[in-house]
Every structure is written in structure tokens, then in C-alpha cells.
PDB file of N, CA and C in Angstrom:
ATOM      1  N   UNK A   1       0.304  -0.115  -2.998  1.00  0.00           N
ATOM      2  CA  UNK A   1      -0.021  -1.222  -3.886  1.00  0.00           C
ATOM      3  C   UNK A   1      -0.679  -2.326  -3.058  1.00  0.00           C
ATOM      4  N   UNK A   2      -1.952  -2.838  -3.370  1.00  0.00           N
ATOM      5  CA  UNK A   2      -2.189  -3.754  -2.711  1.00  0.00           C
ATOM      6  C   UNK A   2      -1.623  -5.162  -2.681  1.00  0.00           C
ATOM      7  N   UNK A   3      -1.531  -5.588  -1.331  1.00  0.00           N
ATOM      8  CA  UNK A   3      -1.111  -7.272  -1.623  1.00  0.00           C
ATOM      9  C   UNK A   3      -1.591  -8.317  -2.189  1.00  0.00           C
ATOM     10  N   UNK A   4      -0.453  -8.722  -2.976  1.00  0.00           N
ATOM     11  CA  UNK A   4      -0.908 -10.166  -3.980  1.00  0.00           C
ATOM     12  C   UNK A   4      -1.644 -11.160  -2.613  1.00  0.00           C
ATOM     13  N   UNK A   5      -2.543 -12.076  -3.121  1.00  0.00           N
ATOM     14  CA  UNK A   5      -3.039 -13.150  -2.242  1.00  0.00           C
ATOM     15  C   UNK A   5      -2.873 -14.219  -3.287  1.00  0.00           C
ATOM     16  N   UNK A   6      -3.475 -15.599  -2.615  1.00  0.00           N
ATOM     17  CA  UNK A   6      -3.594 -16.813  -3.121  1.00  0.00           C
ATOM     18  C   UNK A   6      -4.688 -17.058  -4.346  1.00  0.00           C
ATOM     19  N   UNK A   7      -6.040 -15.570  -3.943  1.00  0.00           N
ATOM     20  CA  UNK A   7      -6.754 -15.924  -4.826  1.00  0.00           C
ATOM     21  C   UNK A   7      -6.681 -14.626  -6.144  1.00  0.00           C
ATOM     22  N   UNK A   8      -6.160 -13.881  -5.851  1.00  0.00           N
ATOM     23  CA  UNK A   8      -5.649 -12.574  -7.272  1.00  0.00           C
ATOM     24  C   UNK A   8      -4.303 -12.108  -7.217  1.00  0.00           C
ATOM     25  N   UNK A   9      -3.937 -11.498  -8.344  1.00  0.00           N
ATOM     26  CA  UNK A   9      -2.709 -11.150  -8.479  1.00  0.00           C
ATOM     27  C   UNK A   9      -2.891  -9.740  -8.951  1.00  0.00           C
ATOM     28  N   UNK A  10      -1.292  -8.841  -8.627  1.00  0.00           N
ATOM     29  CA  UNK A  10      -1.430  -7.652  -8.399  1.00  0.00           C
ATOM     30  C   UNK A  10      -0.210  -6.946  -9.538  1.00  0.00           C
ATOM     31  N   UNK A  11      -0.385  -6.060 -10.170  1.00  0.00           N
ATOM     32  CA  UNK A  11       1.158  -5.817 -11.148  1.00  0.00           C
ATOM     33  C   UNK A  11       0.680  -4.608 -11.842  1.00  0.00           C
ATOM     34  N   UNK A  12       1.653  -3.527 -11.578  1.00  0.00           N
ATOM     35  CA  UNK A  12       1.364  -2.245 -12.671  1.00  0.00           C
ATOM     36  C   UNK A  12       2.707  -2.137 -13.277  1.00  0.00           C
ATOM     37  N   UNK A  13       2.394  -2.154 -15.351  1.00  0.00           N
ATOM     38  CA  UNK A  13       3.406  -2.095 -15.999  1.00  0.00           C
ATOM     39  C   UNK A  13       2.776  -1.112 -16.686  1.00  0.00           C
ATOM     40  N   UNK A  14       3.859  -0.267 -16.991  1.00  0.00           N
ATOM     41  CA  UNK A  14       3.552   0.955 -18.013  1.00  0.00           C
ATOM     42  C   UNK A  14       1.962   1.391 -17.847  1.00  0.00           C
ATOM     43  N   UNK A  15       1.996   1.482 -16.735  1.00  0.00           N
ATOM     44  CA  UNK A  15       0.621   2.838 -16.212  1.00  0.00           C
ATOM     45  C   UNK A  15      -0.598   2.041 -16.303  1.00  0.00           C
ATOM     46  N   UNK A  16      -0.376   1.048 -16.316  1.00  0.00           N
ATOM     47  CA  UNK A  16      -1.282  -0.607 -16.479  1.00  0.00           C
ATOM     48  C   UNK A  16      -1.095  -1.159 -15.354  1.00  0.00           C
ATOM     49  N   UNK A  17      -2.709  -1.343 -14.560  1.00  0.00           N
ATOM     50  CA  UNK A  17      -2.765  -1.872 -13.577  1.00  0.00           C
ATOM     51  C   UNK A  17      -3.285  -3.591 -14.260  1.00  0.00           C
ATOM     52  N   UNK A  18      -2.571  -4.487 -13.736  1.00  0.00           N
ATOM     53  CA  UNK A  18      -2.953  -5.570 -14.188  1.00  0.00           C
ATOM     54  C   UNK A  18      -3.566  -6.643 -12.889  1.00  0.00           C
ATOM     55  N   UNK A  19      -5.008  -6.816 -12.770  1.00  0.00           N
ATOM     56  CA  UNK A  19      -5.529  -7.650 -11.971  1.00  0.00           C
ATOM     57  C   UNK A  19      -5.744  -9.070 -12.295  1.00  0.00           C
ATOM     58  N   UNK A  20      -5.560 -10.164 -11.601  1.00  0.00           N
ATOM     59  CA  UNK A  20      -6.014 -11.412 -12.679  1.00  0.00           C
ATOM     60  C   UNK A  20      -6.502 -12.210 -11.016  1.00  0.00           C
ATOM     61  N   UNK A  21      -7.898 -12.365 -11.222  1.00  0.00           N
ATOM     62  CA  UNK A  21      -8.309 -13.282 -10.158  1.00  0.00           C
ATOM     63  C   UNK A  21      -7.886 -14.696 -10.602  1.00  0.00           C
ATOM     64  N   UNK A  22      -7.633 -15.752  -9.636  1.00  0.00           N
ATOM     65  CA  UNK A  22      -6.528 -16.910  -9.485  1.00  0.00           C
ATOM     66  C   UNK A  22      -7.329 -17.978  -8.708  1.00  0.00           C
ATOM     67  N   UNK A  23      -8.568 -17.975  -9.031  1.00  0.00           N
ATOM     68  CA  UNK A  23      -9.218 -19.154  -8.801  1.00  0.00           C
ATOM     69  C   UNK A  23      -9.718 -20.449  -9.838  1.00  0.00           C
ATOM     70  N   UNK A  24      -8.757 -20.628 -10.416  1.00  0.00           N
ATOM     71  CA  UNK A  24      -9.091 -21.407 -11.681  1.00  0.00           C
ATOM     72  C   UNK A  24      -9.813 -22.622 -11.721  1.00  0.00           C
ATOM     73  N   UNK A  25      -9.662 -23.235 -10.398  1.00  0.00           N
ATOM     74  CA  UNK A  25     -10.395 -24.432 -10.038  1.00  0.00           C
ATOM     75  C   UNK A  25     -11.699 -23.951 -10.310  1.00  0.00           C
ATOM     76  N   UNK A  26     -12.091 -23.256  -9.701  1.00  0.00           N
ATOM     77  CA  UNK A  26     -13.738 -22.740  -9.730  1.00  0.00           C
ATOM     78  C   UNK A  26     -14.290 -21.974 -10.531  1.00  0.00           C
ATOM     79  N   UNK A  27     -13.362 -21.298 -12.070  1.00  0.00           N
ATOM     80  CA  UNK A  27     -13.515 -20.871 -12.787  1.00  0.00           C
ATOM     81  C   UNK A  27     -13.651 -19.689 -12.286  1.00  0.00           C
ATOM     82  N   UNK A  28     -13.203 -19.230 -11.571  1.00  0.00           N
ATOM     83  CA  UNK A  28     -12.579 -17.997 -11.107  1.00  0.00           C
ATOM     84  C   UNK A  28     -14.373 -17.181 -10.488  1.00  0.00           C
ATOM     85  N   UNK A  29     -14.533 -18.468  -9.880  1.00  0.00           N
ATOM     86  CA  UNK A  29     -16.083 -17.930  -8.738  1.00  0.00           C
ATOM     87  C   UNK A  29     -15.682 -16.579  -7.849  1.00  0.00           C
ATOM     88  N   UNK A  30     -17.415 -15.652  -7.989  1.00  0.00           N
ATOM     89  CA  UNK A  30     -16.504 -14.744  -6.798  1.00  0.00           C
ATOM     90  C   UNK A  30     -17.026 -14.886  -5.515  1.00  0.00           C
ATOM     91  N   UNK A  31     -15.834 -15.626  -4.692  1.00  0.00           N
ATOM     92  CA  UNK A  31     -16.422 -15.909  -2.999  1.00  0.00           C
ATOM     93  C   UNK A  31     -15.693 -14.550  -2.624  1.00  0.00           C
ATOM     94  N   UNK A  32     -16.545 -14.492  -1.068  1.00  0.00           N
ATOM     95  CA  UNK A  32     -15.727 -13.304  -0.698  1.00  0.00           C
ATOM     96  C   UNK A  32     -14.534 -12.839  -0.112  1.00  0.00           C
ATOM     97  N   UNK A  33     -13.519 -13.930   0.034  1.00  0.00           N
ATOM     98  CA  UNK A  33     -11.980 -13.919   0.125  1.00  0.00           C
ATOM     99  C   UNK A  33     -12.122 -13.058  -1.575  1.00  0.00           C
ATOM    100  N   UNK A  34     -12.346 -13.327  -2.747  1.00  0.00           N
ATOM    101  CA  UNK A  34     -11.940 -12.788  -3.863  1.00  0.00           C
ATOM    102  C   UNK A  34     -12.755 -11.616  -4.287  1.00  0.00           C
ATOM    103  N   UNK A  35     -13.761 -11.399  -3.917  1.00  0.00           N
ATOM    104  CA  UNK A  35     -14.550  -9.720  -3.475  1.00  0.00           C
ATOM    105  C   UNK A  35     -13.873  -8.866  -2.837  1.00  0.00           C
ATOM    106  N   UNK A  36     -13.243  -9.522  -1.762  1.00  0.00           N
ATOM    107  CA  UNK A  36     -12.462  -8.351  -0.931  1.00  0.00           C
ATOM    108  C   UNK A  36     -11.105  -8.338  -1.455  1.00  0.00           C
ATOM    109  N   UNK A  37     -10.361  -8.892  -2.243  1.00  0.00           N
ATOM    110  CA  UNK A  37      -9.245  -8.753  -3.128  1.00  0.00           C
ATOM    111  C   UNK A  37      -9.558  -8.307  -3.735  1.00  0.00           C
ATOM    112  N   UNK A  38     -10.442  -8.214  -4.663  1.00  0.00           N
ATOM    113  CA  UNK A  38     -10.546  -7.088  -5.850  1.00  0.00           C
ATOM    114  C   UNK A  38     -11.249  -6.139  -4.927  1.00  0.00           C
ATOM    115  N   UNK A  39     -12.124  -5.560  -4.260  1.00  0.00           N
ATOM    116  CA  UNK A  39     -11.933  -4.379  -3.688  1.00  0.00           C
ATOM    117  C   UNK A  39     -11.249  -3.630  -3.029  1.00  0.00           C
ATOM    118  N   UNK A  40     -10.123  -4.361  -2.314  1.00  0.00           N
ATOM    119  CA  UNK A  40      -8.739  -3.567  -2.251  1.00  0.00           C
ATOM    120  C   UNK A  40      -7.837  -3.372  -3.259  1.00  0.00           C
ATOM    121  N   UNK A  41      -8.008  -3.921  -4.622  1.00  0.00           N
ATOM    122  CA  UNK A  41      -7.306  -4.285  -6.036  1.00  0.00           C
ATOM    123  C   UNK A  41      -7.612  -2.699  -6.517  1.00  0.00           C
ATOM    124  N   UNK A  42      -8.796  -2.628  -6.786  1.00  0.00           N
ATOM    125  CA  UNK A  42      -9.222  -1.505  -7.251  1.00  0.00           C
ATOM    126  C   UNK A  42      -9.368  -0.212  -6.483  1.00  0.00           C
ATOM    127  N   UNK A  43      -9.177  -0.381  -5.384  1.00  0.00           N
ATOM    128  CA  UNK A  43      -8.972   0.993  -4.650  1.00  0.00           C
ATOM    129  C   UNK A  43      -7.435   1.360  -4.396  1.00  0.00           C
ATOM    130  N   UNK A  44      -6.442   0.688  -4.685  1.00  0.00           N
ATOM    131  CA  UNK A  44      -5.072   0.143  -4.884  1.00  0.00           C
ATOM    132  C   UNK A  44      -4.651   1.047  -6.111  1.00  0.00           C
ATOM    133  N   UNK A  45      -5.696   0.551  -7.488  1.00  0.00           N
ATOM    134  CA  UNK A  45      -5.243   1.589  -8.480  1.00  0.00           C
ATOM    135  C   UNK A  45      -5.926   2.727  -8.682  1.00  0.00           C
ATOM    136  N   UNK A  46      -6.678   2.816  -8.042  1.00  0.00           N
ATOM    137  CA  UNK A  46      -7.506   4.218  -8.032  1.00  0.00           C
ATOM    138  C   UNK A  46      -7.014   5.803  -6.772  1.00  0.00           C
ATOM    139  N   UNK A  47      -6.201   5.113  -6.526  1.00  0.00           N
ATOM    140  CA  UNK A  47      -5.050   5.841  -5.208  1.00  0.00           C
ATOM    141  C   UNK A  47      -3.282   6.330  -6.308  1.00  0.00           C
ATOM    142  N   UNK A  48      -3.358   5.036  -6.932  1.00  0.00           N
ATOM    143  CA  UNK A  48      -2.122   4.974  -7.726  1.00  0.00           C
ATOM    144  C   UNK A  48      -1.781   6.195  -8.786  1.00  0.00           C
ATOM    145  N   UNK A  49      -1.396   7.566  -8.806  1.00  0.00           N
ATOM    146  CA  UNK A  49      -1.674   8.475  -9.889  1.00  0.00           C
ATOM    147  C   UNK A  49      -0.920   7.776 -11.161  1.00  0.00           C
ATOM    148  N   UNK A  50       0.053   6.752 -10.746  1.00  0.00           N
ATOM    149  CA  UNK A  50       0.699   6.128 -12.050  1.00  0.00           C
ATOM    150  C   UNK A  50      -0.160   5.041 -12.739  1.00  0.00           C
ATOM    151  N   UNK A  51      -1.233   4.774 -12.309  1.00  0.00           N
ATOM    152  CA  UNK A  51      -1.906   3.874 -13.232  1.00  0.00           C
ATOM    153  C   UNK A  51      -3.060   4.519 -13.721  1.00  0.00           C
ATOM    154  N   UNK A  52      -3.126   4.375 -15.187  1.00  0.00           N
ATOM    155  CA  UNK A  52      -4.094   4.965 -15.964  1.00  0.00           C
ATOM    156  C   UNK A  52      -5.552   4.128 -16.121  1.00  0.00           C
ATOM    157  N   UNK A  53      -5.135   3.047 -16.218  1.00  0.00           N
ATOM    158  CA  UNK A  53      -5.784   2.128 -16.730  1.00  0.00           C
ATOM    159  C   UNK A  53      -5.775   0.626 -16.040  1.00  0.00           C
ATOM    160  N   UNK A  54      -7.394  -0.052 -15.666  1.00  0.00           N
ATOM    161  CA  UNK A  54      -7.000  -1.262 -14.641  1.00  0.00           C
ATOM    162  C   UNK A  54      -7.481  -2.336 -15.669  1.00  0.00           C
ATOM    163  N   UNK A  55      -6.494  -3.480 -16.005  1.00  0.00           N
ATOM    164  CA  UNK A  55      -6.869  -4.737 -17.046  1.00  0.00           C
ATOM    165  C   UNK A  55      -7.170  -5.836 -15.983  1.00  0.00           C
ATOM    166  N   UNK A  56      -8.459  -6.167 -16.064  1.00  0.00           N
ATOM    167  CA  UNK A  56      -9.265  -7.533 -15.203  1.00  0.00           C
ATOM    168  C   UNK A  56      -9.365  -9.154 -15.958  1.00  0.00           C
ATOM    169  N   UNK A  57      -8.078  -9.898 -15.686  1.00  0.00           N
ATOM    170  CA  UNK A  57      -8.367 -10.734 -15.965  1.00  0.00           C
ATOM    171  C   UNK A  57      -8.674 -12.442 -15.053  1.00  0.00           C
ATOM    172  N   UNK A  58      -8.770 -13.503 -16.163  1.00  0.00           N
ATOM    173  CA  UNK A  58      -8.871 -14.499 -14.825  1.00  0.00           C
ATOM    174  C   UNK A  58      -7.985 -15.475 -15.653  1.00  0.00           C
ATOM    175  N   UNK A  59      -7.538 -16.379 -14.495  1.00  0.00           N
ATOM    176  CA  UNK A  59      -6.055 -16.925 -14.386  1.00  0.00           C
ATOM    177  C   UNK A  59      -7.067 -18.805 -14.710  1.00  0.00           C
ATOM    178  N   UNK A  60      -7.057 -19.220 -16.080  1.00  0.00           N
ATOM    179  CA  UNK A  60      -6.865 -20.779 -15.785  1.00  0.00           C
ATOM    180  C   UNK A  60      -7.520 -20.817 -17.484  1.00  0.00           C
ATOM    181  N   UNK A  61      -7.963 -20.377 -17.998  1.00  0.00           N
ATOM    182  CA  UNK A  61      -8.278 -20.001 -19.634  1.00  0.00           C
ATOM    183  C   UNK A  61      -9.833 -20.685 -19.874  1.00  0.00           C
ATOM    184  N   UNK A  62     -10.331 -21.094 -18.552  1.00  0.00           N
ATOM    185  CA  UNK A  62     -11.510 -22.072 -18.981  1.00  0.00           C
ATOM    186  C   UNK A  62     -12.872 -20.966 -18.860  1.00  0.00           C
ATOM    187  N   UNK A  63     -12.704 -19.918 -17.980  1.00  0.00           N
ATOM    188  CA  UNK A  63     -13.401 -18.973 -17.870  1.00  0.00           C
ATOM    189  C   UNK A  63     -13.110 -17.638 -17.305  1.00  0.00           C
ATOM    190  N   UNK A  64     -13.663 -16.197 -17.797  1.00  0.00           N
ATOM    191  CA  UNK A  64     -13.181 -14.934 -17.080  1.00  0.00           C
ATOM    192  C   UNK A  64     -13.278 -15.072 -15.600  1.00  0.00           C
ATOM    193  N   UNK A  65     -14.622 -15.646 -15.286  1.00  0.00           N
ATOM    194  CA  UNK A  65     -15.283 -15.835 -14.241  1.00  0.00           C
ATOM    195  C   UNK A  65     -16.919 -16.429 -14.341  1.00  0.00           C
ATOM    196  N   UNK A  66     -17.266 -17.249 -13.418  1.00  0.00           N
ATOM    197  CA  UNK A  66     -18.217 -18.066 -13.506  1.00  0.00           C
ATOM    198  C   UNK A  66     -19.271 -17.664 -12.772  1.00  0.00           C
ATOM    199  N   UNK A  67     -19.373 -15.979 -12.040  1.00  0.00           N
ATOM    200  CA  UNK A  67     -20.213 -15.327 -10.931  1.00  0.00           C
ATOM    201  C   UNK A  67     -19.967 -15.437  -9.685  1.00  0.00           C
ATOM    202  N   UNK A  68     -21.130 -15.115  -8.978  1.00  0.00           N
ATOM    203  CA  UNK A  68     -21.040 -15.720  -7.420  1.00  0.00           C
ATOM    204  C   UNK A  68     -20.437 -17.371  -7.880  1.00  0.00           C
ATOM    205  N   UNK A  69     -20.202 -17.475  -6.715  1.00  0.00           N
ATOM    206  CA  UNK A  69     -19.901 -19.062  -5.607  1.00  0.00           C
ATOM    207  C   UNK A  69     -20.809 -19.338  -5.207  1.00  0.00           C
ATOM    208  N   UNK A  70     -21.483 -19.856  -5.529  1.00  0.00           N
ATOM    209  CA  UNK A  70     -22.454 -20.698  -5.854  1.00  0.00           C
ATOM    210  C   UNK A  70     -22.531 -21.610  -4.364  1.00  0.00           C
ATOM    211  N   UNK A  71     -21.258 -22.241  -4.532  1.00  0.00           N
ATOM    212  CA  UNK A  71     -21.144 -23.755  -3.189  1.00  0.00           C
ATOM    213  C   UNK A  71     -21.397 -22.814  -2.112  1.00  0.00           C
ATOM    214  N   UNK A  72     -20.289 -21.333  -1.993  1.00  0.00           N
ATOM    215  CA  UNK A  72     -19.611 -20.992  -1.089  1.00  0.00           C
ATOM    216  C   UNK A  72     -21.223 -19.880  -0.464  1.00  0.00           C
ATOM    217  N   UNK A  73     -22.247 -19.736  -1.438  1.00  0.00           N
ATOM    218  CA  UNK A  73     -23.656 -18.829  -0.975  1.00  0.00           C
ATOM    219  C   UNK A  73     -24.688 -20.039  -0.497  1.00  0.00           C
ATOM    220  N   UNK A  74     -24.376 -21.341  -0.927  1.00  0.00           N
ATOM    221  CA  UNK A  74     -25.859 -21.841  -0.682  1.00  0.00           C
ATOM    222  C   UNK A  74     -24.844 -23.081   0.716  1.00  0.00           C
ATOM    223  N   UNK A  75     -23.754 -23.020   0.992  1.00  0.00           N
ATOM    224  CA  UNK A  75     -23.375 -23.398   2.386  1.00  0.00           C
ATOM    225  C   UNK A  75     -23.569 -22.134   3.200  1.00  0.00           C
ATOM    226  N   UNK A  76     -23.425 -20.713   3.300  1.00  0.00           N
ATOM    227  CA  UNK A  76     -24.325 -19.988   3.899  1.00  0.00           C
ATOM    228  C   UNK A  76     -25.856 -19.804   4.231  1.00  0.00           C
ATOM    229  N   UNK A  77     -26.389 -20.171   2.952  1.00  0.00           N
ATOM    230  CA  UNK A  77     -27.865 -20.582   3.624  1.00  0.00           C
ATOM    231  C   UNK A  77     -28.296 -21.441   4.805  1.00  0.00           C
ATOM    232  N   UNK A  78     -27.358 -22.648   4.127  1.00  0.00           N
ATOM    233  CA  UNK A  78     -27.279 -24.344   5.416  1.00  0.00           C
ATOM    234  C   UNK A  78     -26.839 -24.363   6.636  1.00  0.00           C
ATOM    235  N   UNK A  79     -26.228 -22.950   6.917  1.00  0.00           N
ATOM    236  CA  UNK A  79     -26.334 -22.638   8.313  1.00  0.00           C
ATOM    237  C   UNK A  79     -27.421 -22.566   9.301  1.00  0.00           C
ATOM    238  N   UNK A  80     -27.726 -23.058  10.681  1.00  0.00           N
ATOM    239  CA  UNK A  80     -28.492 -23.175  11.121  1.00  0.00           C
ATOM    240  C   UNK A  80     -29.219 -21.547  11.886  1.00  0.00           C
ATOM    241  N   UNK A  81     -30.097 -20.780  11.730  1.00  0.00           N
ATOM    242  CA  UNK A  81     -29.967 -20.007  12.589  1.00  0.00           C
ATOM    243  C   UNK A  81     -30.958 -19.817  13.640  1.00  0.00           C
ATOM    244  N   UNK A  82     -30.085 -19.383  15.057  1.00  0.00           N
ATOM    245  CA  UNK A  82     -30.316 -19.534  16.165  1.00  0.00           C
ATOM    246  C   UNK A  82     -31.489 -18.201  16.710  1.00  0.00           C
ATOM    247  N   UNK A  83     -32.383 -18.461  16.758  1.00  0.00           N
ATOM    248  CA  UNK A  83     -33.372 -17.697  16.980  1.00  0.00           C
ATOM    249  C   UNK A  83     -34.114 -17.720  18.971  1.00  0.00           C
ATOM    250  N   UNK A  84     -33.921 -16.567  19.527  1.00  0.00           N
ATOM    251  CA  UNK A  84     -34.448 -16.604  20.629  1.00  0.00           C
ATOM    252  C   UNK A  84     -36.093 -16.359  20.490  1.00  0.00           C
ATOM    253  N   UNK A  85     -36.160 -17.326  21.692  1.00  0.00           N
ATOM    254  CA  UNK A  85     -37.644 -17.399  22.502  1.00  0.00           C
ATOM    255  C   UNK A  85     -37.565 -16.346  23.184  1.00  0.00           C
TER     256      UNK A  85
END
């Protein structure tokens, strides 16, 4: 079973894998702390022969999810990069 984190949550009831990303502040943006939770999420129930079925939800009611991260892709751009002579 994969481990719960700060930014998704992890729970299989009655052959129900239940995922709920837990970024509600950001409307549940996907940075990649929460890419790589749900890709261990889902390889978690896809290993699991007791879960039939994986339910994806998001944790704060204002949105499922709002896409990429937006802040968290265009402060990767604003990095400086170091190019040799």
C-alpha cells in the first residue's frame, strides 16, 4: 500500500481504492511532490489484487484539480541557467 503524504491520501474499502489529492490551497495543482504521489498511488492499486476499482478525488470542494502548478512551472523557468564557454 502506498504511503499517505501531506499532499494525497491513501484508503482501500471494499475493493475500492480511494485516492484524494490534499492540496486544497491550490485547488489541488499538480506540482511534482503530487505527480509522484499519485504515481506511486496508482501503481499501489494496480499491484493490489484486492482492489478492483481506483476513485480519484480532491480534498477542499472548490476544485477536482486546477492542472499543472502553474507558480511551481514558471519558478522553474526563472531559474538561471548556467551555460559553459
Amino acid at each position: 500500500m502506498p504511503t499517505p503524504t501531506d499532499v494525497l491520501s491513501y484508503e482501500v474499502r471494499d475493493r475500492k481504492a480511494y485516492i484524494t489529492m490534499n492540496r486544497p490551497e491550490r485547488m489541488n495543482a499538480l506540482n511534482r511532490e503530487l505527480m509522484g504521489a499519485l504515481t506511486e498511488a496508482f501503481r499501489g492499486a494496480d499491484a493490489d489484487e484486492n482492489v478492483f476499482v481506483v476513485i480519484l478525488t480532491g480534498a477542499g470542494g472548490r476544485a477536482f484539480s486546477a492542472g499543472a502548478d502553474l507558480k511551481e512551472a514558471f519558478a522553474e523557468k526563472r531559474k538561471p541557467e548556467w551555460k559553459m564557454r
